[in-house]
PDB file of N, CA and C in Angstrom:
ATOM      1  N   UNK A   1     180.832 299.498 166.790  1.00  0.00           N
ATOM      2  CA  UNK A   1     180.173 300.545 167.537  1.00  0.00           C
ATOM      3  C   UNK A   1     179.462 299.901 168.723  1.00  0.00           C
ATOM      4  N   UNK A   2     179.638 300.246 169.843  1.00  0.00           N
ATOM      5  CA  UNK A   2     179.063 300.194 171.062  1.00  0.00           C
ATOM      6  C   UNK A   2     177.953 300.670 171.726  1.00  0.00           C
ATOM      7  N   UNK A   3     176.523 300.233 171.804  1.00  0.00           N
ATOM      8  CA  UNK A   3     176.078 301.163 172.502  1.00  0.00           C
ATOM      9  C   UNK A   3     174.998 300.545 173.721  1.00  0.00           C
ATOM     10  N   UNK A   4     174.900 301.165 174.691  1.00  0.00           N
ATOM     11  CA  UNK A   4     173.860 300.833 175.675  1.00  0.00           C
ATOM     12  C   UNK A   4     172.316 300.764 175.718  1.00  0.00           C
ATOM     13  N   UNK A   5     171.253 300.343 175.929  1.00  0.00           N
ATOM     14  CA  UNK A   5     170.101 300.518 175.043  1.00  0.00           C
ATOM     15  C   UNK A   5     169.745 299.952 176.713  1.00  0.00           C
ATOM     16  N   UNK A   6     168.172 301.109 177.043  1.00  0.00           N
ATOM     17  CA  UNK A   6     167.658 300.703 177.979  1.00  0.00           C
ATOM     18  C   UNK A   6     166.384 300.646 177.659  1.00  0.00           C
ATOM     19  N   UNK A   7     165.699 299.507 177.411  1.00  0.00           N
ATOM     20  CA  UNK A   7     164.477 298.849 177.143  1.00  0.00           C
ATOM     21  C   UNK A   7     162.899 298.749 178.252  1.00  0.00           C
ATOM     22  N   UNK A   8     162.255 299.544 178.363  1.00  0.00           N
ATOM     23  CA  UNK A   8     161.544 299.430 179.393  1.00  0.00           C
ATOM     24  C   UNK A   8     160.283 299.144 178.697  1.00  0.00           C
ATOM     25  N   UNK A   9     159.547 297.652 179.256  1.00  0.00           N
ATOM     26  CA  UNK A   9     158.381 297.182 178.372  1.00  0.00           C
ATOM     27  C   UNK A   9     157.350 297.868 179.487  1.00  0.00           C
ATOM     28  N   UNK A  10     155.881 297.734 178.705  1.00  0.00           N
ATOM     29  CA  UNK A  10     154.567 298.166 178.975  1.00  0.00           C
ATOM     30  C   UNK A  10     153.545 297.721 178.197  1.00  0.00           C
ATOM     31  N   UNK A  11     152.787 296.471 178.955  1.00  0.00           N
ATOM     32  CA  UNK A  11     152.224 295.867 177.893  1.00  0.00           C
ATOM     33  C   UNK A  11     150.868 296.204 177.699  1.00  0.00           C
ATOM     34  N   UNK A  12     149.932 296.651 176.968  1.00  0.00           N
ATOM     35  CA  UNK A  12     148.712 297.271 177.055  1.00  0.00           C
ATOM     36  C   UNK A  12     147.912 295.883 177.873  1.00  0.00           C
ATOM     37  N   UNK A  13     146.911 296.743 178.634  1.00  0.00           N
ATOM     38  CA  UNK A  13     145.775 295.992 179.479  1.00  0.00           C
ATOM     39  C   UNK A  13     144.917 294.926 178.909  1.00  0.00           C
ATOM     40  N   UNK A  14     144.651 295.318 177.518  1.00  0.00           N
ATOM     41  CA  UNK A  14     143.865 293.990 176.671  1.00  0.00           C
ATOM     42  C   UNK A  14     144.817 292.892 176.326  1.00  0.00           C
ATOM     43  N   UNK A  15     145.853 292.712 176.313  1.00  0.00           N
ATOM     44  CA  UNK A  15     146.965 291.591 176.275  1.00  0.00           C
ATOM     45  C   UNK A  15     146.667 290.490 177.292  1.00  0.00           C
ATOM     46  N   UNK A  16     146.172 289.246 176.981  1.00  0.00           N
ATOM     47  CA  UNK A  16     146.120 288.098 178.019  1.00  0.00           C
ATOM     48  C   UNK A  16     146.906 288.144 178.393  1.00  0.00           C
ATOM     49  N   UNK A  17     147.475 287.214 179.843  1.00  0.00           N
ATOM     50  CA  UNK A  17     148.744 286.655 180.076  1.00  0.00           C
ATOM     51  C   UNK A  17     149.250 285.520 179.488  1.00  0.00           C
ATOM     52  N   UNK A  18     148.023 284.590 178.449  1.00  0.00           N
ATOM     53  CA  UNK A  18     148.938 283.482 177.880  1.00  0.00           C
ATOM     54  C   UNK A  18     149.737 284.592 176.405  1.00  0.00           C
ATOM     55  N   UNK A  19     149.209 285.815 175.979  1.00  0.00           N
ATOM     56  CA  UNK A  19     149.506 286.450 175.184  1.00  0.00           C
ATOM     57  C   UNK A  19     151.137 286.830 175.543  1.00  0.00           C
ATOM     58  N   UNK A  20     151.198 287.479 176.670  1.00  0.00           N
ATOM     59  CA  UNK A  20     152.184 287.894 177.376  1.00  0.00           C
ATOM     60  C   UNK A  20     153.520 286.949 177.411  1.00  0.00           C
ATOM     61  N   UNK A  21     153.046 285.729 177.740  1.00  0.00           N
ATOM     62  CA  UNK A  21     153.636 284.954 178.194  1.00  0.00           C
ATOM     63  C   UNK A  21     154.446 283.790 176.748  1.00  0.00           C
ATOM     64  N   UNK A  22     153.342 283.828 175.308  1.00  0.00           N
ATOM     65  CA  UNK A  22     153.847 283.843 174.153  1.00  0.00           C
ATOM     66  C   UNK A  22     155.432 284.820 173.693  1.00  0.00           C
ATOM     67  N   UNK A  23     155.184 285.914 173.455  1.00  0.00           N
ATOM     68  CA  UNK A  23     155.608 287.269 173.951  1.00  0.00           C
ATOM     69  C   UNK A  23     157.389 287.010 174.541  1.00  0.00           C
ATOM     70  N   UNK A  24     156.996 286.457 175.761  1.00  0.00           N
ATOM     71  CA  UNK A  24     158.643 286.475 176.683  1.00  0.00           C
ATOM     72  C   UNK A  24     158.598 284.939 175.985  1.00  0.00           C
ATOM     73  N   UNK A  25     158.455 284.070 175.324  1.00  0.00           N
ATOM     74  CA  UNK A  25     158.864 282.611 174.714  1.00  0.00           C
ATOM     75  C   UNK A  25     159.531 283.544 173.725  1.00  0.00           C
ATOM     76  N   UNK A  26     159.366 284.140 172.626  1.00  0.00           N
ATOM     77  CA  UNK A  26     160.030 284.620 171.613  1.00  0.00           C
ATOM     78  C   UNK A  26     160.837 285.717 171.853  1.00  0.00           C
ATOM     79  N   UNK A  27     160.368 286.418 173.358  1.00  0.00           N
ATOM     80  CA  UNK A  27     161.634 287.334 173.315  1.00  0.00           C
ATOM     81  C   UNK A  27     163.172 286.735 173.785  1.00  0.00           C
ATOM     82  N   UNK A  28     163.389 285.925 174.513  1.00  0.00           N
ATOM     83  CA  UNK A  28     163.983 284.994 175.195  1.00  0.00           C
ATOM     84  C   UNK A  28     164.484 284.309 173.776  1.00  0.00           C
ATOM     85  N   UNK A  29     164.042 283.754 172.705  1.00  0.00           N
ATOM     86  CA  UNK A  29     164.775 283.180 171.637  1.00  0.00           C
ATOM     87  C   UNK A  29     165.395 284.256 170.824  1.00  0.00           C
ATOM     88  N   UNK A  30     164.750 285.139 170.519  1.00  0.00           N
ATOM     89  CA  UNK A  30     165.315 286.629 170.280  1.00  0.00           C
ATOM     90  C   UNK A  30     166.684 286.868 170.393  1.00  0.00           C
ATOM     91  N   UNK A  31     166.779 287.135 171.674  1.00  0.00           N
ATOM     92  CA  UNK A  31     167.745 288.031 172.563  1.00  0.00           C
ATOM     93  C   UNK A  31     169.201 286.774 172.664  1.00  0.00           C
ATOM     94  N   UNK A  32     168.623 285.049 172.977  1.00  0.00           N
ATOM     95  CA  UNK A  32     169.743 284.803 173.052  1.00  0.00           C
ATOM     96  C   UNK A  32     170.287 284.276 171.615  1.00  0.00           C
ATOM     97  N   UNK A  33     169.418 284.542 170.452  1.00  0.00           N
ATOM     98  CA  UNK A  33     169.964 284.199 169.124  1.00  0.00           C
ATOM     99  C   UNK A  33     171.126 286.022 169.302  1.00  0.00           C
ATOM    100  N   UNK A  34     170.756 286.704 169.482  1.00  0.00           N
ATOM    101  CA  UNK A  34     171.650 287.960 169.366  1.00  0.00           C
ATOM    102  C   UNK A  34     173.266 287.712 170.563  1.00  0.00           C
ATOM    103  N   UNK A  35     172.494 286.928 171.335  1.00  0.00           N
ATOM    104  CA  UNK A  35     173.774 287.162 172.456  1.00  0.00           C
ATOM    105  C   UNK A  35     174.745 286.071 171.940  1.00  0.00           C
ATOM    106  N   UNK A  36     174.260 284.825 171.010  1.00  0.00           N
ATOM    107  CA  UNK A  36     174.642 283.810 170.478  1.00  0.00           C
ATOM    108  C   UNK A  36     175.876 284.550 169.601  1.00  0.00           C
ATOM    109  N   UNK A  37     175.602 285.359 168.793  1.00  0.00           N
ATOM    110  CA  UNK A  37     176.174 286.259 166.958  1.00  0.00           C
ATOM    111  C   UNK A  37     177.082 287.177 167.707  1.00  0.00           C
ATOM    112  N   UNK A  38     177.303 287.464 168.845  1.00  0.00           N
ATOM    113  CA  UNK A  38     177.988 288.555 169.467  1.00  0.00           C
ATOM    114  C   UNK A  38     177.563 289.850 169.369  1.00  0.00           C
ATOM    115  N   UNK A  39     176.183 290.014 168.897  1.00  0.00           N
ATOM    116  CA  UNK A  39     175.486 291.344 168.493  1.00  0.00           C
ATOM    117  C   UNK A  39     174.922 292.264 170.369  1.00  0.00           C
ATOM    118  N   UNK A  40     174.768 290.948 170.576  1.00  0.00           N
ATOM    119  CA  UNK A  40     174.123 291.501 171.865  1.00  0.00           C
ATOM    120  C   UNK A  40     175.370 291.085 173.156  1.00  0.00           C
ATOM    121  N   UNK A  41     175.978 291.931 173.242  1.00  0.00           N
ATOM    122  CA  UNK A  41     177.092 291.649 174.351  1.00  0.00           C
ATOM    123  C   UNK A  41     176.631 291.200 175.742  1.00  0.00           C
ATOM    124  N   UNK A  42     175.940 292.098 176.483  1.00  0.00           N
ATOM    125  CA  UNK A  42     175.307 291.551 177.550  1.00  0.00           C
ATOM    126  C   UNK A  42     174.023 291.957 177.894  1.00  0.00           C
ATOM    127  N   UNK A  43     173.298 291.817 178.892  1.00  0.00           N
ATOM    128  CA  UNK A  43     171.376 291.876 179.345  1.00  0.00           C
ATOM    129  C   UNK A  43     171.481 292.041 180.676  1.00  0.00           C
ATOM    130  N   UNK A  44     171.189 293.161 181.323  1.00  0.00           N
ATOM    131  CA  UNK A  44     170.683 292.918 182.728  1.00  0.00           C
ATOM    132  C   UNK A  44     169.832 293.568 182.690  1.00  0.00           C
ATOM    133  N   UNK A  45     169.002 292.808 184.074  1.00  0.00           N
ATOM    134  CA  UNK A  45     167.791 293.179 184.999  1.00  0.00           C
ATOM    135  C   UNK A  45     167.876 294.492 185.741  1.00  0.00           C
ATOM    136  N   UNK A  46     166.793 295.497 185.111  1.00  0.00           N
ATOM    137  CA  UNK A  46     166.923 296.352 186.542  1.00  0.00           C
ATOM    138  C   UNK A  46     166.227 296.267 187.526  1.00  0.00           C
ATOM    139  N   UNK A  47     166.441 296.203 188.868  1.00  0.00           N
ATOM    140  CA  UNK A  47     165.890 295.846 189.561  1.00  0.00           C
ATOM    141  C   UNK A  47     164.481 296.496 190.041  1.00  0.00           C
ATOM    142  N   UNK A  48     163.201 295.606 190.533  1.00  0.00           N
ATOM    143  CA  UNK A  48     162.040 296.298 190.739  1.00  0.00           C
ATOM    144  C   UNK A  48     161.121 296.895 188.920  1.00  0.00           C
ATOM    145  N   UNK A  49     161.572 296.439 188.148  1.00  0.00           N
ATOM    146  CA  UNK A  49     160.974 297.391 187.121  1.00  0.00           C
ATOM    147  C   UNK A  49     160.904 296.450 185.645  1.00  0.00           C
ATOM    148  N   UNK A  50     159.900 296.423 184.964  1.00  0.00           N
ATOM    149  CA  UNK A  50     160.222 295.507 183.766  1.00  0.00           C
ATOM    150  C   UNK A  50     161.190 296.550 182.533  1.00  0.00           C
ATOM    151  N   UNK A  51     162.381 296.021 183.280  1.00  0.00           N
ATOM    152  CA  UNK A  51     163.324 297.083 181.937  1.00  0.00           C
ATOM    153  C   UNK A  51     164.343 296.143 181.957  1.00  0.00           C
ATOM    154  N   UNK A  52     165.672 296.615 181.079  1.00  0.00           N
ATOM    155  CA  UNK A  52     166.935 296.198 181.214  1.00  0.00           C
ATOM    156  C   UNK A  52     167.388 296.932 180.498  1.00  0.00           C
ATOM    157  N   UNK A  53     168.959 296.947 181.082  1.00  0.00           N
ATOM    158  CA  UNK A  53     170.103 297.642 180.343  1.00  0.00           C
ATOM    159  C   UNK A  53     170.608 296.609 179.224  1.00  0.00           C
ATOM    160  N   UNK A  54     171.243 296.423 178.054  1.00  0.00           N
ATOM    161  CA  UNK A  54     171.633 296.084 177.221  1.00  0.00           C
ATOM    162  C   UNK A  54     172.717 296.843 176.566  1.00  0.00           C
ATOM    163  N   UNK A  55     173.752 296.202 176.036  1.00  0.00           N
ATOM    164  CA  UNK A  55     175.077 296.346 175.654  1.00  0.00           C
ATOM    165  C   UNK A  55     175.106 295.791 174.067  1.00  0.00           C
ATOM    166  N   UNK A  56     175.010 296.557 172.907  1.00  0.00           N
ATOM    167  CA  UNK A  56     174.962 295.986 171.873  1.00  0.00           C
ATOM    168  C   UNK A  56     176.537 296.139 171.215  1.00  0.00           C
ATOM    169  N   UNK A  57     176.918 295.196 170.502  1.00  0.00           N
ATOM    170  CA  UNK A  57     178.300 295.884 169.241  1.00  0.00           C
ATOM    171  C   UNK A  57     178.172 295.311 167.979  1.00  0.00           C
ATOM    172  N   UNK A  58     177.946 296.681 167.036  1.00  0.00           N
ATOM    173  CA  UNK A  58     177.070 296.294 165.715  1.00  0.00           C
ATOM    174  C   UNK A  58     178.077 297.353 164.648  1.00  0.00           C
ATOM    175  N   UNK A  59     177.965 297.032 163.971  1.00  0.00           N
ATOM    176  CA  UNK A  59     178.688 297.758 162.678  1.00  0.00           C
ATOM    177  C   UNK A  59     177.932 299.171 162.234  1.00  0.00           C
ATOM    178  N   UNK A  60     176.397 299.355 163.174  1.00  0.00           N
ATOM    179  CA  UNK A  60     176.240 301.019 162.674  1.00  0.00           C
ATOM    180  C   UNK A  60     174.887 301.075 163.212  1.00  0.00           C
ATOM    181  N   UNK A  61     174.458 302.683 162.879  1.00  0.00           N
ATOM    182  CA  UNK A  61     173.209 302.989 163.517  1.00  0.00           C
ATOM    183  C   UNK A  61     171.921 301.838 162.897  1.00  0.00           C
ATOM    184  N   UNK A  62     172.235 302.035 161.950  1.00  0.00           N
ATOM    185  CA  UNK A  62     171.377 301.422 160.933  1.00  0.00           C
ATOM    186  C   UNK A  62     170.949 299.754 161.713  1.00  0.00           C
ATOM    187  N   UNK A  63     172.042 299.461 161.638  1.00  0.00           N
ATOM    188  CA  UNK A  63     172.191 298.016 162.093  1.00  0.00           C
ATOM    189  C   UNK A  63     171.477 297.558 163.404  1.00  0.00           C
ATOM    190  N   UNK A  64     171.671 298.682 164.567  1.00  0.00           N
ATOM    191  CA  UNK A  64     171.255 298.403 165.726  1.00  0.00           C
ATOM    192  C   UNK A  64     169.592 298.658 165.710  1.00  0.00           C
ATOM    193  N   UNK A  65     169.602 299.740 164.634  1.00  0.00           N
ATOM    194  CA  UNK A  65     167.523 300.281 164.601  1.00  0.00           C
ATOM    195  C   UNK A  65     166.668 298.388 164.335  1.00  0.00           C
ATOM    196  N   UNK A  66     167.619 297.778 163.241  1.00  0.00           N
ATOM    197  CA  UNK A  66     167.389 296.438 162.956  1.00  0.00           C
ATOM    198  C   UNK A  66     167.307 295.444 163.801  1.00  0.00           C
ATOM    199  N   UNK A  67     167.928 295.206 164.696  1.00  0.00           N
ATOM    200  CA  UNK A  67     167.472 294.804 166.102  1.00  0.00           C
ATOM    201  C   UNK A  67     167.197 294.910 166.840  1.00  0.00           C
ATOM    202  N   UNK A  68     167.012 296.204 166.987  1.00  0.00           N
ATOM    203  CA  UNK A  68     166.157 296.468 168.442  1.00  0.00           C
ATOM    204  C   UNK A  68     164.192 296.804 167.258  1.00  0.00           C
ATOM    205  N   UNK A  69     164.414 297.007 166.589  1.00  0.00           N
ATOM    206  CA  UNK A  69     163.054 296.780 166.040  1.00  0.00           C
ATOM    207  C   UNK A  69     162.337 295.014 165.608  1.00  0.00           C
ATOM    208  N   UNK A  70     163.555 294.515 165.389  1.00  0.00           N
ATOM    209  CA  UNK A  70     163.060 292.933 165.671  1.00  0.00           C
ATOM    210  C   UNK A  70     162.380 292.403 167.055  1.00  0.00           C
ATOM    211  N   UNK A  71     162.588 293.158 167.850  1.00  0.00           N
ATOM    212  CA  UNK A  71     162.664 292.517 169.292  1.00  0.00           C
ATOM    213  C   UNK A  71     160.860 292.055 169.128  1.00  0.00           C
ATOM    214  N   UNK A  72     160.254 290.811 169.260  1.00  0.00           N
ATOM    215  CA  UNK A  72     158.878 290.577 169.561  1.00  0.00           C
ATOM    216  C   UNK A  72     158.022 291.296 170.236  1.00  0.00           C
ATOM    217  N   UNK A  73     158.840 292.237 171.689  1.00  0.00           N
ATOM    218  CA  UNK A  73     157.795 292.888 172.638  1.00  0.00           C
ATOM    219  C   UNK A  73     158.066 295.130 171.980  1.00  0.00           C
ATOM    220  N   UNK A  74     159.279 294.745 170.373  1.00  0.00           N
ATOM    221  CA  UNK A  74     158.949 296.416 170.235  1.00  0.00           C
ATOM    222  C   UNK A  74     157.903 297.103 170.317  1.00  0.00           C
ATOM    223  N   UNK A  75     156.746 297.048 169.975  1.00  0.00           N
ATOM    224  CA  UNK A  75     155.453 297.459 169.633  1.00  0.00           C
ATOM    225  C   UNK A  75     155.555 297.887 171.220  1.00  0.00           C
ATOM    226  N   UNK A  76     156.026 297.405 172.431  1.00  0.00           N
ATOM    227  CA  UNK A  76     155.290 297.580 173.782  1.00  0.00           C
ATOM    228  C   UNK A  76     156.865 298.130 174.538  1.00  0.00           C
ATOM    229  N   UNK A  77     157.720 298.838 174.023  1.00  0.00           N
ATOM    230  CA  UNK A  77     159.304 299.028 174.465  1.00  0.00           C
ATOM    231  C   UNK A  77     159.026 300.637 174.316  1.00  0.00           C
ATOM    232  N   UNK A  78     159.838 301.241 175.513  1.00  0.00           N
ATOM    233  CA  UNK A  78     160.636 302.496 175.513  1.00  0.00           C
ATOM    234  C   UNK A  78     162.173 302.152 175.153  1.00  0.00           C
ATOM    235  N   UNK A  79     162.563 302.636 174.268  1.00  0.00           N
ATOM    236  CA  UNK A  79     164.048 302.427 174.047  1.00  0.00           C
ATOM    237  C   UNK A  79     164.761 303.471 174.350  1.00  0.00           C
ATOM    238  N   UNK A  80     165.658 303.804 174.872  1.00  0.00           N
ATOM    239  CA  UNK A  80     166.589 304.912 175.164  1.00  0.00           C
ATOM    240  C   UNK A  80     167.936 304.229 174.853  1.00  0.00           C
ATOM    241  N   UNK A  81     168.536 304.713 173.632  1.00  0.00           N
ATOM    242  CA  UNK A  81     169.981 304.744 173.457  1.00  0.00           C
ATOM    243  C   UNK A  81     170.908 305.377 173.658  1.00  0.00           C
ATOM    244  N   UNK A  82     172.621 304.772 174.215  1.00  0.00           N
ATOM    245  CA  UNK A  82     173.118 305.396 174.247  1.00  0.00           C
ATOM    246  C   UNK A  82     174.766 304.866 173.594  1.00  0.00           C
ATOM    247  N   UNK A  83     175.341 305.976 172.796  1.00  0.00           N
ATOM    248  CA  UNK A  83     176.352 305.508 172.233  1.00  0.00           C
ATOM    249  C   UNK A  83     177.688 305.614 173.322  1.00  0.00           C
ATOM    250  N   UNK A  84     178.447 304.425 172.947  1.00  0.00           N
ATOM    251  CA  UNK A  84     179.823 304.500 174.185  1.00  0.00           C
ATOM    252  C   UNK A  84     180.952 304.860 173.666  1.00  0.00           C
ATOM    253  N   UNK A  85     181.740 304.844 174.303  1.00  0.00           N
ATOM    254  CA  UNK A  85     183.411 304.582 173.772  1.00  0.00           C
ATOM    255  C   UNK A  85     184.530 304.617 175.052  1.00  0.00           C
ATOM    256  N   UNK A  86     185.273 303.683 174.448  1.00  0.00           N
ATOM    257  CA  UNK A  86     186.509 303.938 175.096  1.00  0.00           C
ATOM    258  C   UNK A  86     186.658 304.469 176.522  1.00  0.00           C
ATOM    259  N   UNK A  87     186.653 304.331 177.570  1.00  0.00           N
ATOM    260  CA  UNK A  87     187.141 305.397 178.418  1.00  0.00           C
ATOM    261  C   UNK A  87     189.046 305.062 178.930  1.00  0.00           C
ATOM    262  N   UNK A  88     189.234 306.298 178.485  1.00  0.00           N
ATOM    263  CA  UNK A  88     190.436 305.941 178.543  1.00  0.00           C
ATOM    264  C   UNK A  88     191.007 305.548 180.123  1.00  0.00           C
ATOM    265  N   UNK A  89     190.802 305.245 180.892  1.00  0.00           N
ATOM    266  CA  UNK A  89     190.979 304.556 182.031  1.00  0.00           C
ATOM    267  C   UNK A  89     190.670 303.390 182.236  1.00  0.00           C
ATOM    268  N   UNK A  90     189.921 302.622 181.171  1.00  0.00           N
ATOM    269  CA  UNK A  90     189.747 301.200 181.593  1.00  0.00           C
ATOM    270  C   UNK A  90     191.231 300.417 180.918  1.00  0.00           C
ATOM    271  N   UNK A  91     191.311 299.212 181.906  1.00  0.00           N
ATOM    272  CA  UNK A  91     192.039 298.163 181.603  1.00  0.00           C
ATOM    273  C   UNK A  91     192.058 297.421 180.981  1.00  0.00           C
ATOM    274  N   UNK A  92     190.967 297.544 180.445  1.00  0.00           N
ATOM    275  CA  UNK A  92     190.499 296.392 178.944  1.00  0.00           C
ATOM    276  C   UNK A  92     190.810 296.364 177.932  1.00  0.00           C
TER     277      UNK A  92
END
């Protein structure tokens, strides 16, 4: 199963920046232990904004709630999912 997941962080105001900055050390080991397992297909930047698009392929709903609730900065994430498929016009 395929799906797109757009992650937009917001970190509350009482958060230091060495807090913050803990934070992106473990999200960064996170994300590329997932991109490592093939769970996390790809990560981009959107531009101007602390978000990203993400490309997951996981064996079920269940599965994906499990990693995207692992993520170190969930507590501070908007998640918006979206499921894909196929378009029958690609070449892939």
């Amino acid at each position: 199963m395929i799906f797109l997941a757009r992650m937009d962080v917001t970190f509350p105001a009482h958060l230091t920046e060495a807090q913050i900055a803990d934070f992106q050390v473990e999200e960064k080991a996170y994300s590329g232990s997932l991109q490592r397992s093939g769970k996390m297909v790809g990560i981009w930047r959107i531009v101007g904004e602390y978000a990203n698009h993400s490309i997951f392929d996981v064996e079920s709903n269940d599965e994906l709630h499990q990693i995207l609730s692992g993520f170190p900065m969930y507590p501070y994430m908007k998640i918006k999912v979206t499921p894909l498929a196929k378009h029958p016009n690609s070449i892939n």
